[in-house]
PDB file of N, CA and C in Angstrom:
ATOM      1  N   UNK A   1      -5.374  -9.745 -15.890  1.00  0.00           N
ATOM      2  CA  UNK A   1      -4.013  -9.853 -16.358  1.00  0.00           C
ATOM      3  C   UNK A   1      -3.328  -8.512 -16.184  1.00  0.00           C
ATOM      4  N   UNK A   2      -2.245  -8.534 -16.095  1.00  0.00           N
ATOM      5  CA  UNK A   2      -1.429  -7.175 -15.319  1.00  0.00           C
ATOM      6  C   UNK A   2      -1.313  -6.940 -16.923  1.00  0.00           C
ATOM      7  N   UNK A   3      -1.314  -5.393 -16.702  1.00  0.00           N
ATOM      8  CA  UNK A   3      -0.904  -4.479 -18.033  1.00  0.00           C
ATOM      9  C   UNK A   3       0.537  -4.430 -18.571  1.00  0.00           C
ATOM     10  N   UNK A   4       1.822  -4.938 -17.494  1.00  0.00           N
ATOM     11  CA  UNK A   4       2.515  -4.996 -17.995  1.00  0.00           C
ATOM     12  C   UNK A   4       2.623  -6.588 -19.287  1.00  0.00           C
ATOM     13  N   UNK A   5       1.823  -7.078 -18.719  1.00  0.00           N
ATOM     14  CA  UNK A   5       2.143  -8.431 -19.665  1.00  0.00           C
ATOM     15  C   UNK A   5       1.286  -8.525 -21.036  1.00  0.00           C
ATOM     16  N   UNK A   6       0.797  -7.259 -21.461  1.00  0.00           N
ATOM     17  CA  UNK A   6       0.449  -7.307 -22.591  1.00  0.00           C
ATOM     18  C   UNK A   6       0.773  -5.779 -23.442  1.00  0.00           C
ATOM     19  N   UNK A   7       1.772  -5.947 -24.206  1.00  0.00           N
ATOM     20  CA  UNK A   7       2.615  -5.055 -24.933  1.00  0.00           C
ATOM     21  C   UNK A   7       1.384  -4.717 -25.648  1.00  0.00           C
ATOM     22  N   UNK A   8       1.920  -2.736 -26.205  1.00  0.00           N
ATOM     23  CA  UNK A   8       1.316  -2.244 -27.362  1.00  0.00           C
ATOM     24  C   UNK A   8       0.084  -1.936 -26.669  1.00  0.00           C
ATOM     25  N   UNK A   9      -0.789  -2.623 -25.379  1.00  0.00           N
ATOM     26  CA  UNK A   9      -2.645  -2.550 -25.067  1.00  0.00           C
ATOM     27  C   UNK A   9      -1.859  -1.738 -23.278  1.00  0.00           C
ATOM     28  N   UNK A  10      -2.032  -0.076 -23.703  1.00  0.00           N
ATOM     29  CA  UNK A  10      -2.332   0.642 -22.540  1.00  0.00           C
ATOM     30  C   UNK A  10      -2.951   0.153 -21.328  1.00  0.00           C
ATOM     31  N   UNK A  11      -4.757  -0.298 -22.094  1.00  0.00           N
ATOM     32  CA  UNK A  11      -5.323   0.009 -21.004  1.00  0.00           C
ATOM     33  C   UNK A  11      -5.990   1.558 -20.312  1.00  0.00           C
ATOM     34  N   UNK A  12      -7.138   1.109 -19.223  1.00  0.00           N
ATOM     35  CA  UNK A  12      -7.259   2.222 -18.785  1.00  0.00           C
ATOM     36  C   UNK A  12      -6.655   3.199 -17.126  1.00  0.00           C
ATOM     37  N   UNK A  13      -5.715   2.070 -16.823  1.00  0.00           N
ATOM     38  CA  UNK A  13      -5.480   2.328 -15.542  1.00  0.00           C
ATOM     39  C   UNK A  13      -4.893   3.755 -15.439  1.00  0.00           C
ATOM     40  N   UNK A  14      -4.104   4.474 -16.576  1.00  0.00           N
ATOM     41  CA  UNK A  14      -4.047   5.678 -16.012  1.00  0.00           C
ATOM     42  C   UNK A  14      -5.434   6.832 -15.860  1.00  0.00           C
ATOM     43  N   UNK A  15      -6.166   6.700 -16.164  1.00  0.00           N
ATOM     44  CA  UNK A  15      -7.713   7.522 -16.610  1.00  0.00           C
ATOM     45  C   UNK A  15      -8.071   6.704 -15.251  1.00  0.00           C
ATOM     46  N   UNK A  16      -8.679   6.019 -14.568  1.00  0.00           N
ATOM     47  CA  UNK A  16      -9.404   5.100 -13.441  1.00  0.00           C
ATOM     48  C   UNK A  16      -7.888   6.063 -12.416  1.00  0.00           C
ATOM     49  N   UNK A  17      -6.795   6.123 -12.701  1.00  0.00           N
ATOM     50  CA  UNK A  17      -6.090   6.732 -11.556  1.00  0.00           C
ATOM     51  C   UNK A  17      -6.110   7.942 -11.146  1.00  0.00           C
ATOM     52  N   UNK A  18      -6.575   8.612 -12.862  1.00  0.00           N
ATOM     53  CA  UNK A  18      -6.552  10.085 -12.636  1.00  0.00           C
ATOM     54  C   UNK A  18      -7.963  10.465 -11.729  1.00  0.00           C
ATOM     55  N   UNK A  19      -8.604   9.628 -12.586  1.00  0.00           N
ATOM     56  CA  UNK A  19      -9.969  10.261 -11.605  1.00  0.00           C
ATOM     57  C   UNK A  19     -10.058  10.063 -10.125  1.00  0.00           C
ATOM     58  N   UNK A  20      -9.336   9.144  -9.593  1.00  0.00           N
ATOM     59  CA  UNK A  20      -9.413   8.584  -8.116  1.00  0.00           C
ATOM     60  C   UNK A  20      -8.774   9.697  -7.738  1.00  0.00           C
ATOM     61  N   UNK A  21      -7.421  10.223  -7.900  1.00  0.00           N
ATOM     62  CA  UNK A  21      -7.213  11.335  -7.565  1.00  0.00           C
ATOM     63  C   UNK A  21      -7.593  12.709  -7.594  1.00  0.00           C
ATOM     64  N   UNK A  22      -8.798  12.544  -8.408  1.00  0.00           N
ATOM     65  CA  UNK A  22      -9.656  14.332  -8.840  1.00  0.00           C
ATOM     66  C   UNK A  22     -10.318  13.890  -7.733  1.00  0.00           C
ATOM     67  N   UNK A  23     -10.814  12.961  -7.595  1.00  0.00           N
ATOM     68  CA  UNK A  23     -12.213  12.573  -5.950  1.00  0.00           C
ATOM     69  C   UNK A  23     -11.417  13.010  -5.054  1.00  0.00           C
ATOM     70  N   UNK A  24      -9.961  12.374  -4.607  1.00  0.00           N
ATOM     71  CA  UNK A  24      -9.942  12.521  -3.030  1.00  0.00           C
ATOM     72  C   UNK A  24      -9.195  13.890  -3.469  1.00  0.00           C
ATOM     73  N   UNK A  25      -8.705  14.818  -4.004  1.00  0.00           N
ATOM     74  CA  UNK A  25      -8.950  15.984  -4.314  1.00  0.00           C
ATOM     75  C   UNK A  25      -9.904  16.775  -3.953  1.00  0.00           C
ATOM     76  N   UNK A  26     -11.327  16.549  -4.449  1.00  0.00           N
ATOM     77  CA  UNK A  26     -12.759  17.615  -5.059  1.00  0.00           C
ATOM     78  C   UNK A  26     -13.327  16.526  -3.051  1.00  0.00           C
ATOM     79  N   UNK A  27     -12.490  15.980  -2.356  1.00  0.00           N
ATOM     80  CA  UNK A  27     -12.875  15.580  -1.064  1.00  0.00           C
ATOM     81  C   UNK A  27     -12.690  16.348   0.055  1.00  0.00           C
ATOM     82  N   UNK A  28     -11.128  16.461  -0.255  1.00  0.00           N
ATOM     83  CA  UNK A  28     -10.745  17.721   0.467  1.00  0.00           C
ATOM     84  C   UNK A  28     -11.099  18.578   0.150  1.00  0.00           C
ATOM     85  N   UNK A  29     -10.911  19.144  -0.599  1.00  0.00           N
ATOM     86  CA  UNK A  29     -12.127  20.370  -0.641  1.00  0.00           C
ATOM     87  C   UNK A  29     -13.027  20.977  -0.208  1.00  0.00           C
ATOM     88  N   UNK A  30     -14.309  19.784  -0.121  1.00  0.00           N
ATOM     89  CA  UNK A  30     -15.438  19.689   0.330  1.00  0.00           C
ATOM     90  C   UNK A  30     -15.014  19.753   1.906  1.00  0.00           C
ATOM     91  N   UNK A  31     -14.137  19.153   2.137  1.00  0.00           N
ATOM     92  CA  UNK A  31     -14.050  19.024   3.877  1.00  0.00           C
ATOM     93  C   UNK A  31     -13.813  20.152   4.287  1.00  0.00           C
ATOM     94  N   UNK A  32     -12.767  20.642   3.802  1.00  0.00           N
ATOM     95  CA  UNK A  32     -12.263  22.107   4.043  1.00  0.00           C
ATOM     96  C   UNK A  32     -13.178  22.948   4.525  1.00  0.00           C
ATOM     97  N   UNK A  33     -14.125  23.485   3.203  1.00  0.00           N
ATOM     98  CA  UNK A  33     -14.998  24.408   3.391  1.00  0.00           C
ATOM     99  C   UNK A  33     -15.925  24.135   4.198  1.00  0.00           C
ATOM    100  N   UNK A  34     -16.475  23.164   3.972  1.00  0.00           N
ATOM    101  CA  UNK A  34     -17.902  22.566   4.815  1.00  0.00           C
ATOM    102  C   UNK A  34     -17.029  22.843   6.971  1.00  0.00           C
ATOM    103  N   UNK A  35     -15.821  22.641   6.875  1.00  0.00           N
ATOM    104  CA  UNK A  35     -15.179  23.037   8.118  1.00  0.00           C
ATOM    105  C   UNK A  35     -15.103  24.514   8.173  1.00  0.00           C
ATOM    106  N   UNK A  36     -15.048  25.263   7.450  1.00  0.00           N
ATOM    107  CA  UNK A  36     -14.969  26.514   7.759  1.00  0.00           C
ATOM    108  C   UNK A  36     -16.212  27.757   7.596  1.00  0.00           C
ATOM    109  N   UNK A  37     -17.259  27.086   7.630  1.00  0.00           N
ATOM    110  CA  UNK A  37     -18.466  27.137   7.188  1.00  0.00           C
ATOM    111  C   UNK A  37     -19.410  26.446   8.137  1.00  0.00           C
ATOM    112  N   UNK A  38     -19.229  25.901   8.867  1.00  0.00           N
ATOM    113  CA  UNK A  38     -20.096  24.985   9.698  1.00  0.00           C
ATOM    114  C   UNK A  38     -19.294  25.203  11.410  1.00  0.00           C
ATOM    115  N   UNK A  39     -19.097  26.862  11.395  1.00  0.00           N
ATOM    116  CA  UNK A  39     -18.842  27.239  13.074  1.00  0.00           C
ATOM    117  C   UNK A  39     -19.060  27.057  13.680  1.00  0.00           C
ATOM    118  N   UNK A  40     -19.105  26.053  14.669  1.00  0.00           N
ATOM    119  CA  UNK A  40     -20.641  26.547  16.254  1.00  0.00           C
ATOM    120  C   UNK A  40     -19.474  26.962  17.365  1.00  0.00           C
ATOM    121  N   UNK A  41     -20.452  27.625  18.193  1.00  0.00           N
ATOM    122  CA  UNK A  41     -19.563  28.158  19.420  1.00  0.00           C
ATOM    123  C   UNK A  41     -19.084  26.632  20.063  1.00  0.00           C
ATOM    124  N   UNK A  42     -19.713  25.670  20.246  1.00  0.00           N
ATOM    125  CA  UNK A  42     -18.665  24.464  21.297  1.00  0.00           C
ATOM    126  C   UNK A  42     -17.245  24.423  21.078  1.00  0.00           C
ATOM    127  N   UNK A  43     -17.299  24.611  18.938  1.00  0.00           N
ATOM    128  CA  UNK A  43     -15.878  24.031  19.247  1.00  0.00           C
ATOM    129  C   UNK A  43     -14.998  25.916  18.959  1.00  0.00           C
ATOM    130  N   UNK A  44     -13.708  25.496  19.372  1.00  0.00           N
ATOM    131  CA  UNK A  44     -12.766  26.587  19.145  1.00  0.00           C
ATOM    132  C   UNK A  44     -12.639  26.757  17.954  1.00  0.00           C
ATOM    133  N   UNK A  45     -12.550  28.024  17.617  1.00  0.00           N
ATOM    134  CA  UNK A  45     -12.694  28.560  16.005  1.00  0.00           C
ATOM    135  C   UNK A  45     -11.233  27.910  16.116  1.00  0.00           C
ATOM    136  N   UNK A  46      -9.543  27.953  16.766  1.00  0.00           N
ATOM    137  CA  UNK A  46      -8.702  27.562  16.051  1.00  0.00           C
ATOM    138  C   UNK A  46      -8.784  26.099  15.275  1.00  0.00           C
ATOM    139  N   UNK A  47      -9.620  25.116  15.914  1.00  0.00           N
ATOM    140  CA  UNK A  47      -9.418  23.949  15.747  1.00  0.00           C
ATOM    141  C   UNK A  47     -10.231  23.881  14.003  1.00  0.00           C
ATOM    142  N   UNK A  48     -11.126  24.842  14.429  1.00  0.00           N
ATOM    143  CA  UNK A  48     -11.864  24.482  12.948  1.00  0.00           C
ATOM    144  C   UNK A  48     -10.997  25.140  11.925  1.00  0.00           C
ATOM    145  N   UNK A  49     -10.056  26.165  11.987  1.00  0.00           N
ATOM    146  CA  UNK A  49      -9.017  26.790  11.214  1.00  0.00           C
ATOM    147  C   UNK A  49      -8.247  25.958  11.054  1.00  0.00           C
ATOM    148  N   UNK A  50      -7.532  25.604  11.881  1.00  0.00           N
ATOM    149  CA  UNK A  50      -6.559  24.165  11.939  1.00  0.00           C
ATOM    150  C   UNK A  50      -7.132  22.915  10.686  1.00  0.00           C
ATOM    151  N   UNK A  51      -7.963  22.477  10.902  1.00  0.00           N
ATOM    152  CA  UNK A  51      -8.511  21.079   9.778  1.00  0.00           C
ATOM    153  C   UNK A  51      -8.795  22.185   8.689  1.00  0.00           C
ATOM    154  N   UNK A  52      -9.331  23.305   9.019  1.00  0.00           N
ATOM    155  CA  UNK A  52      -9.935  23.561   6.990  1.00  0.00           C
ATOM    156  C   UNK A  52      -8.099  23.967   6.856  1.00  0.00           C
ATOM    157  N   UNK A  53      -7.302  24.318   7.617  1.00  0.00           N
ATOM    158  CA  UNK A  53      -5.816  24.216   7.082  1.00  0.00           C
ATOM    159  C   UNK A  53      -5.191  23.260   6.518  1.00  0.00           C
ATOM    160  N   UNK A  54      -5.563  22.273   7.431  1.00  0.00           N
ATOM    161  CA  UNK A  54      -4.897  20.706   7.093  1.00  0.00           C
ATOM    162  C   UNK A  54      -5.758  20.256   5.543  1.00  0.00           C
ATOM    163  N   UNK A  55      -6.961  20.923   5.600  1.00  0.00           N
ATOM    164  CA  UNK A  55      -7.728  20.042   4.317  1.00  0.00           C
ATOM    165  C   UNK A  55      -6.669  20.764   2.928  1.00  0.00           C
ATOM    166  N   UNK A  56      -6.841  21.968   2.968  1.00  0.00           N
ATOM    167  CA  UNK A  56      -6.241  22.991   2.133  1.00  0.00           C
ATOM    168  C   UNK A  56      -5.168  22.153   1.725  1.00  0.00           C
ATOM    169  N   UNK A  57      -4.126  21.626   3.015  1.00  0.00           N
ATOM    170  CA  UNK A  57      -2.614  21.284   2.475  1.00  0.00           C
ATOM    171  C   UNK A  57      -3.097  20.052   1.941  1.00  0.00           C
ATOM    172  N   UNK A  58      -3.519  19.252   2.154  1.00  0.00           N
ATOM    173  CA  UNK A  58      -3.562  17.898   1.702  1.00  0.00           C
ATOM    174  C   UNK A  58      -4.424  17.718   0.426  1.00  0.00           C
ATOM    175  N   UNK A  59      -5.092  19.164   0.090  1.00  0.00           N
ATOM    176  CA  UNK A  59      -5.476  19.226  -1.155  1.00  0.00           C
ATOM    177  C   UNK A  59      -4.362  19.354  -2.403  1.00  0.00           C
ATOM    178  N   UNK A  60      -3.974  20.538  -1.686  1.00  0.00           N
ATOM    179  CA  UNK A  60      -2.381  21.081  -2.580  1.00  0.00           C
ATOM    180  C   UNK A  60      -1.557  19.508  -2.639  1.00  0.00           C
ATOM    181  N   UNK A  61      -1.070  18.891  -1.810  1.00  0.00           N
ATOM    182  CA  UNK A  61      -0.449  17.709  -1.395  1.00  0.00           C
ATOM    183  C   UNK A  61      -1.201  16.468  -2.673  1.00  0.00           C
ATOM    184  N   UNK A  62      -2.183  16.581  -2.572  1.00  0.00           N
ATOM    185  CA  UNK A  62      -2.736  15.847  -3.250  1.00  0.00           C
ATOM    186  C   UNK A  62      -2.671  15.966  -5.012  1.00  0.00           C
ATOM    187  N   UNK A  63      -3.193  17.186  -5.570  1.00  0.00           N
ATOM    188  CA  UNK A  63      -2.852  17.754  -6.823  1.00  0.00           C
ATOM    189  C   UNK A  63      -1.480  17.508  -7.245  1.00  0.00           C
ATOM    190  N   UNK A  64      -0.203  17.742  -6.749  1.00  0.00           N
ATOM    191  CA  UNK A  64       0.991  17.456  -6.525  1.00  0.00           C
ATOM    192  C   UNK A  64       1.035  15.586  -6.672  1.00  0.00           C
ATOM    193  N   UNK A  65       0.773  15.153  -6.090  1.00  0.00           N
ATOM    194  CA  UNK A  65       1.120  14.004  -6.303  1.00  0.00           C
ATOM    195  C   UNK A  65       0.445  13.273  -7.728  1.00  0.00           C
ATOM    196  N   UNK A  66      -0.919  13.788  -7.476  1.00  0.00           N
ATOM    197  CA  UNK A  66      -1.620  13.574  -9.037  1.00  0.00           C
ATOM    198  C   UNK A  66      -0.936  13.372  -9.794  1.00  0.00           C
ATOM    199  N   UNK A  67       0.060  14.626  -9.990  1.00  0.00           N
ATOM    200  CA  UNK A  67       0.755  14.925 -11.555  1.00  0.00           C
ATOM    201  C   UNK A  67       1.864  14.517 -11.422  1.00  0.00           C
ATOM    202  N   UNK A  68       2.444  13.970 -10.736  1.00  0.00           N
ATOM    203  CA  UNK A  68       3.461  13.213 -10.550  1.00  0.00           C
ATOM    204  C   UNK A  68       3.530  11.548 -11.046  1.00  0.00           C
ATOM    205  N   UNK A  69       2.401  11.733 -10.510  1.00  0.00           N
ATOM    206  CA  UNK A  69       1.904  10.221 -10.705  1.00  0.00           C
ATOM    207  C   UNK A  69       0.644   9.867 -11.646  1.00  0.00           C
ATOM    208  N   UNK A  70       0.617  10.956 -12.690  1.00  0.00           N
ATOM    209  CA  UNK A  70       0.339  11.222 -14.177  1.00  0.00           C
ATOM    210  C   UNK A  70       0.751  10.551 -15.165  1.00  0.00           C
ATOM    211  N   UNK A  71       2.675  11.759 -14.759  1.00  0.00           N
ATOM    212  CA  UNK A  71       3.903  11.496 -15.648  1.00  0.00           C
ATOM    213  C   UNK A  71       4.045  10.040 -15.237  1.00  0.00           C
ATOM    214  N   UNK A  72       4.431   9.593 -13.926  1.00  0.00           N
ATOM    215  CA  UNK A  72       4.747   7.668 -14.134  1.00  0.00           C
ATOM    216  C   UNK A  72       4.094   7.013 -14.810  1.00  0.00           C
ATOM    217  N   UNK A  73       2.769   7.326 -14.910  1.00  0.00           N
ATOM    218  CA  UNK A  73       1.698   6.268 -15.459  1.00  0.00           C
ATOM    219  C   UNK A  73       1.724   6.610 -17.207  1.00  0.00           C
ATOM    220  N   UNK A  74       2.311   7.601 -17.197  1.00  0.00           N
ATOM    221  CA  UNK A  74       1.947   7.175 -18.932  1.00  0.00           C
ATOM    222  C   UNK A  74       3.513   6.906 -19.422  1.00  0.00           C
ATOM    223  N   UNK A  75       4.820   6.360 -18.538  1.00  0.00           N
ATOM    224  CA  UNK A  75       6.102   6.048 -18.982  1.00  0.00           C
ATOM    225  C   UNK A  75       5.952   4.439 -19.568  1.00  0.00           C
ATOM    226  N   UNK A  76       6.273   3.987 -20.615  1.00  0.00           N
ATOM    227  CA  UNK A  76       6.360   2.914 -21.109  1.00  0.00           C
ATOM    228  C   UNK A  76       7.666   2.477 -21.262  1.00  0.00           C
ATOM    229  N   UNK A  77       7.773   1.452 -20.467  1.00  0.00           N
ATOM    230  CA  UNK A  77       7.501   0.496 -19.695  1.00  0.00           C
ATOM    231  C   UNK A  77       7.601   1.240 -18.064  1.00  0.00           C
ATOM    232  N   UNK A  78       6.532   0.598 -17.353  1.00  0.00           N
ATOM    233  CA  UNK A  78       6.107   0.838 -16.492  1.00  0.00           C
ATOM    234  C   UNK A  78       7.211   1.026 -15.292  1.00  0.00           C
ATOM    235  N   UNK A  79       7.394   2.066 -14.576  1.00  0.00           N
ATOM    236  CA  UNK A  79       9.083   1.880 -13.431  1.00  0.00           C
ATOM    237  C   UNK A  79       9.214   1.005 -12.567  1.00  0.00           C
ATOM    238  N   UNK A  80       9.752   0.742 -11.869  1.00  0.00           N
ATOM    239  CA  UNK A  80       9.557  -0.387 -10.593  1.00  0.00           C
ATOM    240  C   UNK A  80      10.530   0.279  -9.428  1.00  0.00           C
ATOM    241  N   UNK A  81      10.210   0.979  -8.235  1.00  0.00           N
ATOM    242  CA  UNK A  81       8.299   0.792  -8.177  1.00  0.00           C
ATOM    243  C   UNK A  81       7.671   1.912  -8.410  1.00  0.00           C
ATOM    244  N   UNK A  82       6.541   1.900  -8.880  1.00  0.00           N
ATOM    245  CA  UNK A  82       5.456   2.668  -9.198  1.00  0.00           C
ATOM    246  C   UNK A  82       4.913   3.343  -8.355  1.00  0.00           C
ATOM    247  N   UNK A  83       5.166   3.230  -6.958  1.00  0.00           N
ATOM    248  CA  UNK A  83       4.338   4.354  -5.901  1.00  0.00           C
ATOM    249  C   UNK A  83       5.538   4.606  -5.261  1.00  0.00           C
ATOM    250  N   UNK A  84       4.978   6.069  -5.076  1.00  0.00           N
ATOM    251  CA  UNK A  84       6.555   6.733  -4.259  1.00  0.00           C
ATOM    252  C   UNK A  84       6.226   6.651  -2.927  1.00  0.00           C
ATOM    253  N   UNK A  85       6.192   5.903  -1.812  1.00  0.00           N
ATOM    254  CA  UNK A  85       5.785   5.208  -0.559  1.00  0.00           C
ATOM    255  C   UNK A  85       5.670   6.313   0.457  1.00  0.00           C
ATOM    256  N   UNK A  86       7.294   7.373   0.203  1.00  0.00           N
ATOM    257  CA  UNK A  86       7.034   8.331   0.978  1.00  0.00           C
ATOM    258  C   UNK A  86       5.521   9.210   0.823  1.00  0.00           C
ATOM    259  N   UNK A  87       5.642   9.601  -0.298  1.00  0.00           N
ATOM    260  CA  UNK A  87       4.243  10.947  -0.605  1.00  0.00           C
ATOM    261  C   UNK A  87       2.751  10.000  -0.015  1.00  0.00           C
ATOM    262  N   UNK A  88       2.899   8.840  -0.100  1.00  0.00           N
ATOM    263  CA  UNK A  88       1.766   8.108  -0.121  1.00  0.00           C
ATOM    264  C   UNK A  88       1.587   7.784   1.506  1.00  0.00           C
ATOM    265  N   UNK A  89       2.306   7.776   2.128  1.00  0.00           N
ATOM    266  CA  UNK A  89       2.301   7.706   3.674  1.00  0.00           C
ATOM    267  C   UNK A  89       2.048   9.228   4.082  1.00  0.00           C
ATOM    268  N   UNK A  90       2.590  10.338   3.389  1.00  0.00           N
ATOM    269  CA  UNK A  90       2.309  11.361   3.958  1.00  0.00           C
ATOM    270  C   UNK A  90       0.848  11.429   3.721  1.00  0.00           C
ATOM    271  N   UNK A  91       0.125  11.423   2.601  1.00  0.00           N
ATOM    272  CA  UNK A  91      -0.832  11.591   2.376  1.00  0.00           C
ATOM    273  C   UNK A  91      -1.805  10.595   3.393  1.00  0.00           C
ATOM    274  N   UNK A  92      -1.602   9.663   3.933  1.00  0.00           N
ATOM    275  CA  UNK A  92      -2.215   8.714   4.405  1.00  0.00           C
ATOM    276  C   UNK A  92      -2.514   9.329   5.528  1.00  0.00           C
ATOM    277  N   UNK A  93      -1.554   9.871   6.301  1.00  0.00           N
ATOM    278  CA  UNK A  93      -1.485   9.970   7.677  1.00  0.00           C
ATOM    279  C   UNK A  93      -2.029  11.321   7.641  1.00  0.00           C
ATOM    280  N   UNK A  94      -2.199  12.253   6.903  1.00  0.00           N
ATOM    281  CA  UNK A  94      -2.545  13.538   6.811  1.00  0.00           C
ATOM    282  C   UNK A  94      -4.045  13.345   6.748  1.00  0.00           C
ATOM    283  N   UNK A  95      -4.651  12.325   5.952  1.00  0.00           N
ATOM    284  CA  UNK A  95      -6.316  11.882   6.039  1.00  0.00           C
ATOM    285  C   UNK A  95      -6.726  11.686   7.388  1.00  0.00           C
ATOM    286  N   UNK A  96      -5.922  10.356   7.451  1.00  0.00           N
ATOM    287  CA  UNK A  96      -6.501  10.157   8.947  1.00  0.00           C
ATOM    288  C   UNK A  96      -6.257  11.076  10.432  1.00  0.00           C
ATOM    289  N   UNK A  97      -5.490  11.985  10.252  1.00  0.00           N
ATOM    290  CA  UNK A  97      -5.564  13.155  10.785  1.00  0.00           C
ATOM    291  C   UNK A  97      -6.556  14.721  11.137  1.00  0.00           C
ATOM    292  N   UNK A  98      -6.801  14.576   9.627  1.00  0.00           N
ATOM    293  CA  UNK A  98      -7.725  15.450   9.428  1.00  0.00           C
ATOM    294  C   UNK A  98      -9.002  14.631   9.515  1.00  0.00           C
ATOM    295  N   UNK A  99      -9.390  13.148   9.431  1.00  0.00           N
ATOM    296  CA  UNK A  99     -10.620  12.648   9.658  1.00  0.00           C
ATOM    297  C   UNK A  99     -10.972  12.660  11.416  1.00  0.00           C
ATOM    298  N   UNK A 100      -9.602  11.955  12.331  1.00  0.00           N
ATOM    299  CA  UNK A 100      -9.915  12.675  13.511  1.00  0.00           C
ATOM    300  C   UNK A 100     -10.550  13.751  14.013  1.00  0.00           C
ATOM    301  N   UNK A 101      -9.548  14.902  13.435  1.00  0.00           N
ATOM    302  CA  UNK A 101      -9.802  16.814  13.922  1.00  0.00           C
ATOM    303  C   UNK A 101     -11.559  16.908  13.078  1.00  0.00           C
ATOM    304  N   UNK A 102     -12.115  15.851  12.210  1.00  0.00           N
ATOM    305  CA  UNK A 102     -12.920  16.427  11.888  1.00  0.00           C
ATOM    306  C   UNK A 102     -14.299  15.618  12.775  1.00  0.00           C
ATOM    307  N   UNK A 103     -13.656  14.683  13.132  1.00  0.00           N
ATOM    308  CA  UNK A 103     -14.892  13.829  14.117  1.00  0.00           C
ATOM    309  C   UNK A 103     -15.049  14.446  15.228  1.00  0.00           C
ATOM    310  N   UNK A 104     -13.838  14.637  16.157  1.00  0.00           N
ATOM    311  CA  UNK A 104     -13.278  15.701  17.172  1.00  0.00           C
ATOM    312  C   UNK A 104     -14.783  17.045  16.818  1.00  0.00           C
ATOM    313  N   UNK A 105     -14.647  18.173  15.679  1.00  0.00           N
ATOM    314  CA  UNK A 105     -15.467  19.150  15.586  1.00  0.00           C
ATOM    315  C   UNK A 105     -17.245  18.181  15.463  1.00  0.00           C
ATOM    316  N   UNK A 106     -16.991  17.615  14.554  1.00  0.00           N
ATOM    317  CA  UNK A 106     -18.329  17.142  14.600  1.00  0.00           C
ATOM    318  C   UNK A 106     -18.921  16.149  16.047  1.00  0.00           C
ATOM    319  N   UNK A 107     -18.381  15.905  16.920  1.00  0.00           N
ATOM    320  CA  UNK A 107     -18.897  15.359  18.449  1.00  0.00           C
ATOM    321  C   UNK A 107     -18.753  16.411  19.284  1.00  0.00           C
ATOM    322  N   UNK A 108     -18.064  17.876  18.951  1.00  0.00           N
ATOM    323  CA  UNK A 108     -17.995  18.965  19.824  1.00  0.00           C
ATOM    324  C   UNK A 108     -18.974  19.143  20.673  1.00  0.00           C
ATOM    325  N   UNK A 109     -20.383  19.131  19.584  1.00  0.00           N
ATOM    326  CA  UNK A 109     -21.420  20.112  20.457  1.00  0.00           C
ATOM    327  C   UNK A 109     -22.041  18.976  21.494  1.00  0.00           C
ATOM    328  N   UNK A 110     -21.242  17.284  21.180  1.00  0.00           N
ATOM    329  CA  UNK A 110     -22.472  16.420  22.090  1.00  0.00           C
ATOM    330  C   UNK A 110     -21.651  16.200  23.126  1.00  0.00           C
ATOM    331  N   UNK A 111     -20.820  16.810  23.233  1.00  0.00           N
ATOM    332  CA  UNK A 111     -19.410  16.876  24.321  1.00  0.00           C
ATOM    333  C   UNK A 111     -19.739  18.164  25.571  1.00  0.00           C
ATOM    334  N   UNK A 112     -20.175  18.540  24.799  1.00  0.00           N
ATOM    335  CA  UNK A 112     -20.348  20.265  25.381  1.00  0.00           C
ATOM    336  C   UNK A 112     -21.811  20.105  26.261  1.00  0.00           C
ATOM    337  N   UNK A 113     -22.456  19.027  25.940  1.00  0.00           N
ATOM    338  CA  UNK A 113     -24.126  19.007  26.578  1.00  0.00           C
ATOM    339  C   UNK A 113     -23.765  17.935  27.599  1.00  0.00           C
ATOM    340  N   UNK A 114     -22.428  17.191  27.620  1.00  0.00           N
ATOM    341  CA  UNK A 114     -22.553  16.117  28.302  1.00  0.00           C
ATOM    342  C   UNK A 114     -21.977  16.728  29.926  1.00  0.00           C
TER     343      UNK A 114
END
């Protein structure tokens, strides 16, 4: 049953939202460094600067939207609509961007033998 249709009972969907956003947060992160940390000569140091860049922004990008979308979730009654489409496309396309540049580094070295 949707949370709006039962007055006075929160619920936990803002706590289940916050944390989804600490993950793909504490994700980037992990990508970042593990990219800037995991050099090999095949690939070009810019490219690996480039994604632990892109991870960095889309971390910041990410935290940012968190708390944005904190404050919506605890407004009673709920806004319409509830996702701001732009931030959420940026963020989208910035993943699958940086999941490319990061497949790209990680097939470098079987690129380089071929």
């Amino acid at each position: 049953m949707s949370e709006r249709l039962i007055p006075g009972r929160p619920g936990l969907q803002a706590e289940r939202t916050d944390l989804a956003w600490a993950r793909t947060s504490l994700a980037f992160a992990a990508n970042g460094v593990l990219l800037l940390f995991r050099h090999e000569m095949s690939a070009p140091l810019w490219l690996h600067l480039t994604a632990a860049g892109l991870a960095v922004t889309l971390l910041v990008f990410t935290l940012i939207t968190s708390r944005r979308r904190r404050r919506v979730l605890e407004c009673r009654p709920l806004p319409e609509p509830l996702a701001d489409w732009t931030s959420l496309g940026l963020l989208a396309g910035g993943t699958i961007l940086l999941a490319l540049i990061t497949l790209a580094l990680v097939l470098a070295p079987i690129w380089s033998k071929i």
